[in-house]
Protein backbone atom coordinates (compact mmCIF):
# COMPACT_ATOMS: atom_id res chain seq x y z
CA UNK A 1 106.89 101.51 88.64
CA UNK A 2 110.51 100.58 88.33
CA UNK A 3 110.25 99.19 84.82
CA UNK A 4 112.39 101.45 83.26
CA UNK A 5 109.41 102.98 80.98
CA UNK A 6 111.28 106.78 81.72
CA UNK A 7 114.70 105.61 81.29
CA UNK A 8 114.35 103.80 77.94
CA UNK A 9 111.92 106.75 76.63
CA UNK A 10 114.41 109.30 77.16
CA UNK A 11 117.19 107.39 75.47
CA UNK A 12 115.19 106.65 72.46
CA UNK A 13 114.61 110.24 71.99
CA UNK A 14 118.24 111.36 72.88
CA UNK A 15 119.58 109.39 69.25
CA UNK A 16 120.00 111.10 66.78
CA UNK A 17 118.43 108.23 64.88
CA UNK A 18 115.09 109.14 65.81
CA UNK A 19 115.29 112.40 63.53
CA UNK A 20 112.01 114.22 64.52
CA UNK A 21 111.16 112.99 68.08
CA UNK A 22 110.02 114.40 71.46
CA UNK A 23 108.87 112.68 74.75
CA UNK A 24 106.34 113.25 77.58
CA UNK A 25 106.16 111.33 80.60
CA UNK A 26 102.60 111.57 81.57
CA UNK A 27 103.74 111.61 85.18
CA UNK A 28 103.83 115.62 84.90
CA UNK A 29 99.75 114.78 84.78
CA UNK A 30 99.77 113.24 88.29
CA UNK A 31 98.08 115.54 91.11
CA UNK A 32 99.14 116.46 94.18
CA UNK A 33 96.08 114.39 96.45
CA UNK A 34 97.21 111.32 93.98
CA UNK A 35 101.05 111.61 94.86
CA UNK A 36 99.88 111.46 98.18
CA UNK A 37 97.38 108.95 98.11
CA UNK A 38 99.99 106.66 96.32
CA UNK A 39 102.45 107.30 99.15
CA UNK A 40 99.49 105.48 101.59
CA UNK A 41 98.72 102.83 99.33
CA UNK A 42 95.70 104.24 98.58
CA UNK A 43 94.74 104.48 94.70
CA UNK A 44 92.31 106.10 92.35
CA UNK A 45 88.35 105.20 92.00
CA UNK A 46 87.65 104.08 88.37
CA UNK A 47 85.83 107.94 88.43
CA UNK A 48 89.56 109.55 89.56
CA UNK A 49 91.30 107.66 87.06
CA UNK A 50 88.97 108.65 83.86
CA UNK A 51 89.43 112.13 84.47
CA UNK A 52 93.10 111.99 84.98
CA UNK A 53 93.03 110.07 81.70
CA UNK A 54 91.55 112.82 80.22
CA UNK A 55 94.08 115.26 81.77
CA UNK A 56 96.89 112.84 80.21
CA UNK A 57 95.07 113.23 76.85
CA UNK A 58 94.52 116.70 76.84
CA UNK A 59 98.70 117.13 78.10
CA UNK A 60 99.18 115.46 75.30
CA UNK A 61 97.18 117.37 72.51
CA UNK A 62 98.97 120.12 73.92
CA UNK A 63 102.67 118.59 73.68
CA UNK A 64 101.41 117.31 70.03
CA UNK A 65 100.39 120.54 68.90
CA UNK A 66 103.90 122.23 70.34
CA UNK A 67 105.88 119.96 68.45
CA UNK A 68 106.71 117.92 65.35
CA UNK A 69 107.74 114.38 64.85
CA UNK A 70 107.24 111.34 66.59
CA UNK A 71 105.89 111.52 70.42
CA UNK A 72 107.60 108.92 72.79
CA UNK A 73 104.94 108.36 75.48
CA UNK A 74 106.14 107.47 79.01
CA UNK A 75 103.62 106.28 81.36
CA UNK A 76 102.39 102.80 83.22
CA UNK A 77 99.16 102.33 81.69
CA UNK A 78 98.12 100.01 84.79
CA UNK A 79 94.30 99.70 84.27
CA UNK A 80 92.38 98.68 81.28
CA UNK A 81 90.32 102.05 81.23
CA UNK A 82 93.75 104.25 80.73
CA UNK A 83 94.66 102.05 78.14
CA UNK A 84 90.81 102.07 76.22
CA UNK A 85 91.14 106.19 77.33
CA UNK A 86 94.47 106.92 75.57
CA UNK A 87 93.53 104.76 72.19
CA UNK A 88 90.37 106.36 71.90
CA UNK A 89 92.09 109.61 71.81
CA UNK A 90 95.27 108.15 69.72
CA UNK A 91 94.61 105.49 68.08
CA UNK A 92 97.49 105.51 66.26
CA UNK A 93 99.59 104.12 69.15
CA UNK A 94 102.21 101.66 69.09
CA UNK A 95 102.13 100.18 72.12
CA UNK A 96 105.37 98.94 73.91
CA UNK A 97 105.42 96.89 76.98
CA UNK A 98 108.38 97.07 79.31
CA UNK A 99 108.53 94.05 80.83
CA UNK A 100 110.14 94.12 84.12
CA UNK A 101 110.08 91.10 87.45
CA UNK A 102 108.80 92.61 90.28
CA UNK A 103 111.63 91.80 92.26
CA UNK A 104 113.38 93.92 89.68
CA UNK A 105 111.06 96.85 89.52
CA UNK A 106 110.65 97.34 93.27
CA UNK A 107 114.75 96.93 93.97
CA UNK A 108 114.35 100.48 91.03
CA UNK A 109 111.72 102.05 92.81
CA UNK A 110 113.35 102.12 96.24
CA UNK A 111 117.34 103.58 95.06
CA UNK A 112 114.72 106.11 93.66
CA UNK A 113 115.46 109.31 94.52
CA UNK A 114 112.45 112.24 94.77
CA UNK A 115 109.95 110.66 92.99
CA UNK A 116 106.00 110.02 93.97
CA UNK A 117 105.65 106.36 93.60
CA UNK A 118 107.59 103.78 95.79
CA UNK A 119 105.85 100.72 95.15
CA UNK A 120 103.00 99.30 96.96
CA UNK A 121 103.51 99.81 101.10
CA UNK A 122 102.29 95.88 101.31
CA UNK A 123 105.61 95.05 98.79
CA UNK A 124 107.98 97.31 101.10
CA UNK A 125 106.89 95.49 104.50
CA UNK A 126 107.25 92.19 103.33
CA UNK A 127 103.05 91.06 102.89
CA UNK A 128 102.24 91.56 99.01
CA UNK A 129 103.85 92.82 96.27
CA UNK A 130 103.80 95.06 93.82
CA UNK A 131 104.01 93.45 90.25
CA UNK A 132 103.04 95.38 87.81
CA UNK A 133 102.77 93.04 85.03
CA UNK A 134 99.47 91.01 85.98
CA UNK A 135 96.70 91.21 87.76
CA UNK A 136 95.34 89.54 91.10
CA UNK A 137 92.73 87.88 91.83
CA UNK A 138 92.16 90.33 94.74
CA UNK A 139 91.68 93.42 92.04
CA UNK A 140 89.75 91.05 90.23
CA UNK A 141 87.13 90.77 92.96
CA UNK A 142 86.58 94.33 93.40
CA UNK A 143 85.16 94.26 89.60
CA UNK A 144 86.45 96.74 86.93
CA UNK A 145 87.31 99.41 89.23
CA UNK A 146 90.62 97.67 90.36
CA UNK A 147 91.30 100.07 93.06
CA UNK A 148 94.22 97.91 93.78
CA UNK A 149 96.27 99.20 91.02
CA UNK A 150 97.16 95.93 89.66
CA UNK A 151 98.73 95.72 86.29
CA UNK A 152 95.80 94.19 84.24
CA UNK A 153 96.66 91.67 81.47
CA UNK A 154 97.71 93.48 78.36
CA UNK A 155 95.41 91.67 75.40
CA UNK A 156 95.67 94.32 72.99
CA UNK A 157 99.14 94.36 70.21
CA UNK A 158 102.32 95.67 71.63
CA UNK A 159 105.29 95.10 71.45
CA UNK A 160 107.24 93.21 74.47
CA UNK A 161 110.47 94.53 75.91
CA UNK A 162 112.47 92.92 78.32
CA UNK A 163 113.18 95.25 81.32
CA UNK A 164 116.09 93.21 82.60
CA UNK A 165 118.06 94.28 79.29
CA UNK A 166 120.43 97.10 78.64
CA UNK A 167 118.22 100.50 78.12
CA UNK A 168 119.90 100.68 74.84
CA UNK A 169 119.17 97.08 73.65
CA UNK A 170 115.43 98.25 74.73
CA UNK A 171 115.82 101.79 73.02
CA UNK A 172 116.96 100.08 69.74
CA UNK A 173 113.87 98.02 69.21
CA UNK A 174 111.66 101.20 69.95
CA UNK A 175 114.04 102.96 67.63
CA UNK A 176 113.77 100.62 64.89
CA UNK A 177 109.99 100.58 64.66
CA UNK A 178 110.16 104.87 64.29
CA UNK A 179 112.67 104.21 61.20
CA UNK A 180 109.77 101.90 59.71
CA UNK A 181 107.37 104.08 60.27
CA UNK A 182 108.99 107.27 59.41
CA UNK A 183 109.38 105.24 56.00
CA UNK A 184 105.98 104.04 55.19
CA UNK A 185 104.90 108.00 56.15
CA UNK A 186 107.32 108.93 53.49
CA UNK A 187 106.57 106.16 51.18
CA UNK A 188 102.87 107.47 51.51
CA UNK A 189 103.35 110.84 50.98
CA UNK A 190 105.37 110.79 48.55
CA UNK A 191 102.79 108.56 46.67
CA UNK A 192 100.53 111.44 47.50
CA UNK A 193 102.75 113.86 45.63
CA UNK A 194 103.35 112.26 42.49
């Protein structure tokens, strides 16, 4: 939370650049009992969050099959089991990983206005906090169901962004890799054609 995930996403699909392009920011997929439960500090079993994964997925067949172009994906894929949920689904992902301090993301998340997630309560009275780019020990001893809702290591290819950067220095490299790859697609299909 605090990143800048939203911000960036909706900036890269803003320019005009991006020709064909469309966002979702899998936050829409949240429930109601999980808003809530984030609010306490309490987070979702490893059984919660595979269904909502699902959810996200199926959201986004829906968005996919709506629209055309390129699909800018907003969302903190915290745990390892959203991440191995979405690339199951859409394996054709480029991953890219807004990487924000803590200190930075939680200063975001609390001149939030009206939305769901403001950090973790233990970051906001002083006795943890809340980074969201590794995980703890802590998580690590509850096993794989890291009900702590630590960020788990990311040890899959991505892309790195620096969250401390402009949004449109951030939005440019996310930019540039659609331009490739609206390229090789054409390269390919019009290889196809002739």
């Amino acid at each position: 939370a605090g990143a800048g995930k939203t911000t960036v996403a909706e900036a890269v699909v803003r320019s005009s650049e991006a020709g064909s392009c469309f966002g979702i920011d899998l936050d829409v997929c949240v429930p109601g009992w999980m808003r809530e439960n984030f609010g306490k500090g309490i987070y979702p079993t490893l059984e919660e969050r595979l269904e909502f994964a699902r959810d996200c997925c199926d959201y986004a067949d829906g968005e996919l099959a709506r629209h055309r172009g390129v699909c800018v994906v907003s969302f903190s894929f915290v745990n390892p089991d959203l991440r191995e949920a979405w690339a199951s689904r859409f394996p054709q992902t480029q991953w890219f990983l807004l990487d924000t301090p803590p200190d930075v993301a939680q200063q975001r998340v609390q001149a939030r206005k009206g939305h769901f997630y403001k950090g973790n309560p233990a970051a906001l009275d002083g006795s943890g906090g809340d980074d969201e780019r590794v995980g703890t020990a802590a998580a690590a001893s509850k096993g794989n169901d890291n009900n702590q809702w630590a960020f788990a290591p990311v040890d899959f290819p991505h892309t790195a962004l620096d969250g401390t950067q402009p949004v449109s220095a951030n939005a440019r490299v996310i930019l540039d890799e659609i331009l490739r790859a609206n390229a090789r697609h054409a390269a390919a299909a019009e290889g196809v054609s002739s």
